[in-house]
Protein backbone atom coordinates (compact mmCIF):
# COMPACT_ATOMS: atom_id res chain seq x y z
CA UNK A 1 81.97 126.22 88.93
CA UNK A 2 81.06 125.59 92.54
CA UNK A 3 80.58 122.55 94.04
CA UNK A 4 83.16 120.68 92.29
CA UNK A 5 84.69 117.65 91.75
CA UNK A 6 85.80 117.23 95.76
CA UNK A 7 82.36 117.91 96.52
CA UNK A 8 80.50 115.59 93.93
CA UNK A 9 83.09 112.43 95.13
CA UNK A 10 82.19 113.42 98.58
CA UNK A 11 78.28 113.42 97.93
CA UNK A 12 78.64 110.17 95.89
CA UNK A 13 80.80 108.10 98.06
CA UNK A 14 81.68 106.52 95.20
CA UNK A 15 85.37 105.72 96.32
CA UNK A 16 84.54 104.61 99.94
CA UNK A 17 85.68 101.25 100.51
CA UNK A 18 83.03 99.85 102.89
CA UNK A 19 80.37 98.08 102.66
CA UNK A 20 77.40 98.12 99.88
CA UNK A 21 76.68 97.92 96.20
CA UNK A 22 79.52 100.46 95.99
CA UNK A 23 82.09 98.42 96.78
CA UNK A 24 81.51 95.65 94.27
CA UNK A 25 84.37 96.07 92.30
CA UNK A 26 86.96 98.97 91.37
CA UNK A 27 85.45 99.36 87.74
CA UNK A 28 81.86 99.25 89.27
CA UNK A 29 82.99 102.29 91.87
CA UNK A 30 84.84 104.49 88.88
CA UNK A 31 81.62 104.12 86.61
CA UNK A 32 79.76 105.11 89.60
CA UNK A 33 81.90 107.94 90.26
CA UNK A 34 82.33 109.15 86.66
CA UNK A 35 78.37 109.19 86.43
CA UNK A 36 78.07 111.56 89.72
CA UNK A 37 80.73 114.07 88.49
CA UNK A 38 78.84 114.42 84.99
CA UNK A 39 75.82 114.92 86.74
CA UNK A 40 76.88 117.33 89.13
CA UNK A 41 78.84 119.05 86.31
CA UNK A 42 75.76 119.10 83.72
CA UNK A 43 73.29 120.55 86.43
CA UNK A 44 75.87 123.01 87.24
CA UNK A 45 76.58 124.13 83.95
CA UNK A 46 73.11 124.12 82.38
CA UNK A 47 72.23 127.68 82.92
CA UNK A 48 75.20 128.94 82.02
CA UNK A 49 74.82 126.65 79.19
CA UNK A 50 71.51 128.84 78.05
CA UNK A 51 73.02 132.39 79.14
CA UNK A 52 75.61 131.56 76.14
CA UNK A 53 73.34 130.32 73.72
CA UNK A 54 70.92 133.29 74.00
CA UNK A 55 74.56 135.24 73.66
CA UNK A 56 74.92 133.57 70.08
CA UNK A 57 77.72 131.42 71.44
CA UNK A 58 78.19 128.57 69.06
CA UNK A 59 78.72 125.57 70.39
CA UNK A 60 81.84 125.26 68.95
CA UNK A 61 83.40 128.21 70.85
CA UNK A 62 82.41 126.12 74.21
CA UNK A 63 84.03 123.44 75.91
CA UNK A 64 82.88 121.61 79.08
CA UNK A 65 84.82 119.42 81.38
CA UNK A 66 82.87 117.25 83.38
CA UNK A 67 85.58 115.73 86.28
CA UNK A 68 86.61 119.68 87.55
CA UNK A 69 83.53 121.10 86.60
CA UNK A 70 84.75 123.48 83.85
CA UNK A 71 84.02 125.36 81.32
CA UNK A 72 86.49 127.04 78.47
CA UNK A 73 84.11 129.53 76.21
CA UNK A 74 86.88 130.98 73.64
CA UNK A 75 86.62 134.39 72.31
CA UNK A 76 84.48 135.71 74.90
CA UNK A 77 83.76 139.28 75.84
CA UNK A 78 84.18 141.84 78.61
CA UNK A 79 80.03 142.20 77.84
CA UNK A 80 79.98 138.05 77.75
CA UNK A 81 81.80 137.70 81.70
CA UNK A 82 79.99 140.71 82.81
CA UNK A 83 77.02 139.11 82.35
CA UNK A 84 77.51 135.63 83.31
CA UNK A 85 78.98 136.94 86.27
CA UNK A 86 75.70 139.72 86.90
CA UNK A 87 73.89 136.61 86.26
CA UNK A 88 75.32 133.52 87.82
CA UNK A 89 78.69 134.73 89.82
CA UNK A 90 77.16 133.00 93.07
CA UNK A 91 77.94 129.88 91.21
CA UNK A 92 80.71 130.56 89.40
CA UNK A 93 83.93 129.89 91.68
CA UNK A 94 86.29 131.85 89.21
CA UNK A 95 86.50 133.31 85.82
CA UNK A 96 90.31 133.76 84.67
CA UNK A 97 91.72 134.24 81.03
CA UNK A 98 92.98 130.93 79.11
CA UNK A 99 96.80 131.02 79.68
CA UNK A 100 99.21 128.70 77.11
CA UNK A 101 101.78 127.02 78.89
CA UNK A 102 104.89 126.74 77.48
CA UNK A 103 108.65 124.16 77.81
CA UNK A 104 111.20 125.08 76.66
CA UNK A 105 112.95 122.28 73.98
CA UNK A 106 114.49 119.01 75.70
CA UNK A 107 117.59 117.31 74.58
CA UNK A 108 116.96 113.81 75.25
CA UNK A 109 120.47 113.21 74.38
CA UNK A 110 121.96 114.82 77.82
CA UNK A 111 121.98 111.94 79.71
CA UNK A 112 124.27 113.70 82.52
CA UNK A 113 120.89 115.29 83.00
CA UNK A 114 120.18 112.06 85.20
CA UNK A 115 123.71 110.26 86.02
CA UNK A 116 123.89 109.09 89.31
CA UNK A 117 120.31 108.50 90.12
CA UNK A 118 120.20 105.55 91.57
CA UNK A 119 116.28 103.83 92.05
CA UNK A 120 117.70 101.47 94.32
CA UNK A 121 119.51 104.09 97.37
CA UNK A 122 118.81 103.88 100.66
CA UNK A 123 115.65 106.05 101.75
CA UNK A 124 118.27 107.66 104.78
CA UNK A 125 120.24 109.13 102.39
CA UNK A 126 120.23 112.42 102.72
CA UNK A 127 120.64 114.95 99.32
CA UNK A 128 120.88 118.60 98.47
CA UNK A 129 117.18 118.17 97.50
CA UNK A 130 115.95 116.29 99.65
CA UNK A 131 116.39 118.93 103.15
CA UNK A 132 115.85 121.76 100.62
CA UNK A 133 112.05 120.69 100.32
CA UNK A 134 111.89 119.32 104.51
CA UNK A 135 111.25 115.58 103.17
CA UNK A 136 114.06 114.32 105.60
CA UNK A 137 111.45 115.83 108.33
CA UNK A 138 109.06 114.04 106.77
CA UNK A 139 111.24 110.40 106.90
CA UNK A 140 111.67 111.09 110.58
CA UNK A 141 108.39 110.74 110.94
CA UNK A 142 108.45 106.99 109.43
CA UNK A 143 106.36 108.57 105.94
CA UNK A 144 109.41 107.16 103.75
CA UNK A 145 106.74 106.88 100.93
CA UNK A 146 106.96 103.62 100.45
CA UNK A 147 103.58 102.11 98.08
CA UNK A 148 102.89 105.35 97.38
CA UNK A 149 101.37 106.17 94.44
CA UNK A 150 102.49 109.42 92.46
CA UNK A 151 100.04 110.90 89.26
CA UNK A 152 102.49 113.14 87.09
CA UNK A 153 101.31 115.56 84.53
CA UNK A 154 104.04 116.10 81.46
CA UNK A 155 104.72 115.42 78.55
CA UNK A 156 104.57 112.16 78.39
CA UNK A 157 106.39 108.65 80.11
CA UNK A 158 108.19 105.55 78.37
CA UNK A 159 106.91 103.30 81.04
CA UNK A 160 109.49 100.70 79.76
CA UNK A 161 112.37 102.67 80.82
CA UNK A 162 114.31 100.22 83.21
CA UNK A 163 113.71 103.11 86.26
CA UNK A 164 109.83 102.65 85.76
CA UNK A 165 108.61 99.71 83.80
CA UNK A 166 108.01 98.09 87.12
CA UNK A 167 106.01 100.47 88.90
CA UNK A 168 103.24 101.57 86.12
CA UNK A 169 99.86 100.53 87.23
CA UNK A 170 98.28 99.76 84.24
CA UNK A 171 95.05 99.91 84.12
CA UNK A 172 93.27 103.29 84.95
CA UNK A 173 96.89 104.40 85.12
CA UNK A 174 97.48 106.41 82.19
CA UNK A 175 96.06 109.60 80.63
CA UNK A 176 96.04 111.27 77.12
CA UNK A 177 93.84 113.60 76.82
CA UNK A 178 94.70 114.84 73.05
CA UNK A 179 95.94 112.01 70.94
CA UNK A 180 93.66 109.30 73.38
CA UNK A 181 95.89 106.75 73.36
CA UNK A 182 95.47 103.96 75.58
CA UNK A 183 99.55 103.31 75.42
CA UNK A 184 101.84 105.65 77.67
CA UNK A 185 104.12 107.62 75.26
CA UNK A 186 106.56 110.21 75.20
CA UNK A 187 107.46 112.13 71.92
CA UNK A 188 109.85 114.76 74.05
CA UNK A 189 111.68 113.03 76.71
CA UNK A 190 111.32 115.84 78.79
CA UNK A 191 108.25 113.79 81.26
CA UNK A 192 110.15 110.44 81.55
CA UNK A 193 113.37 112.35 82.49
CA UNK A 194 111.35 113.75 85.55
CA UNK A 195 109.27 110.73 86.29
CA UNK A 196 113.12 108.97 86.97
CA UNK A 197 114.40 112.02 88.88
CA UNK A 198 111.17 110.82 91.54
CA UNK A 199 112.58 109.63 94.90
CA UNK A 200 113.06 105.74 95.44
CA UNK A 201 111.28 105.49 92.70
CA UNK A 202 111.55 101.62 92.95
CA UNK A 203 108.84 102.07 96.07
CA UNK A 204 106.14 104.27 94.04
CA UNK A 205 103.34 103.22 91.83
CA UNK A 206 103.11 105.37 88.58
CA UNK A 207 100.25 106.83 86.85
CA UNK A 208 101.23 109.40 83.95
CA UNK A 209 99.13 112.11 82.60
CA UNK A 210 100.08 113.37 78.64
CA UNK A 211 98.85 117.54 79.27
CA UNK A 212 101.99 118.41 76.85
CA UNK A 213 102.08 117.29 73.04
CA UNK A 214 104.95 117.14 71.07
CA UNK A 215 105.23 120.58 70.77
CA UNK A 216 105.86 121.64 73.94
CA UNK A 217 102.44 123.74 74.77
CA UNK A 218 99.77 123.14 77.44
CA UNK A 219 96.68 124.88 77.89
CA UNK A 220 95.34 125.50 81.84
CA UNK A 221 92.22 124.28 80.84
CA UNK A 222 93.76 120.85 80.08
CA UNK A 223 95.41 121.00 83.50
């Protein structure tokens, strides 16, 4: 849909840090903020909403998602998109086919995989990877990174890993959007094996996002 979340966070203000009931306290702000983006995505999505149900569409075969402003109708027909986009394509940003995403299996026993990553190295030395992607650019112009914060989406993170136990965030800092549990966890290996590969990773804050279950399959409308 249109006017999503950017624009709803913008119109709230939710996040701004001056002044004002707003600014009360970081829970207040994200309850704040959560209520504008499932207003702005219910209004949005309303008369779509009614298009479907006077298509038969049980509910069932409908999913909304109310922080990107989403919506994930399964089974639906050439006739179905023609329509909603006849209809309501002035407020429909894009309408793309449902895509599985797929990893291949990980072998959390190849531990070469990571040897010689070392969370503590200087931030001016300078690796393969490092030029390949223009980041020693970047250090030259004093962004080393350093309290960033980096959100990952994988499969997963074992936040007590000695690499990362230190830098998880805790609260509001982890994700799971299929089993919902409030404990970060990683059944494949494969998303704490990137979350250690992460540049001085000793300077970052962590927040992990499960998209991937155990069997290795993500759908874009999870993402």
């Amino acid at each position: 849909m249109r006017g999503g979340t950017t624009t709803a966070i913008e119109q709230d203000g939710a996040l701004s840090s001056g002044s004002g009931p707003t600014s009360t306290s970081r829970g207040a702000r994200i309850s704040q903020l959560v209520a504008s983006l499932k207003t702005s995505a219910t209004n949005a999505q309303r008369p779509l909403l009614e298009l479907l149900g006077e298509k038969t569409m049980t509910p069932a075969a409908i999913t909304t998602f109310w922080i990107s402003n989403q919506m994930l109708i399964v089974n639906a027909s050439i006739e179905l998109v023609r329509a909603l986009e006849l209809q309501h394509g002035s407020s429909i940003a894009e309408i793309h086919e449902e895509q599985i995403l797929t990893m291949d299996n990980f072998n959390v026993e190849r531990t070469d995989l990571i040897s010689g990553v070392d969370a503590e190295a200087d931030a001016n030395v300078q690796t393969w990877s490092v030029g390949k992607i223009g980041a020693n650019a970047v250090w030259k112009m004093g962004i080393t990174g350093v309290n960033v914060t980096v959100a990952t989406i994988d499969t997963g993170v074992r936040v007590s890993h000695e690499a990362l136990r230190d830098n998880y965030r805790g609260d509001y800092g982890w994700f799971d959007p299929e089993s919902q549990s409030g404990v970060p966890y990683d059944l494949s290996g494969h998303g704490t094996h990137e979350r250690i590969l992460l540049p001085r990773v000793k300077l970052v804050s962590l927040r992990p996002i499960r998209a991937m279950p155990h069997r290795l399959e993500g759908q874009t409308s999870r993402l």
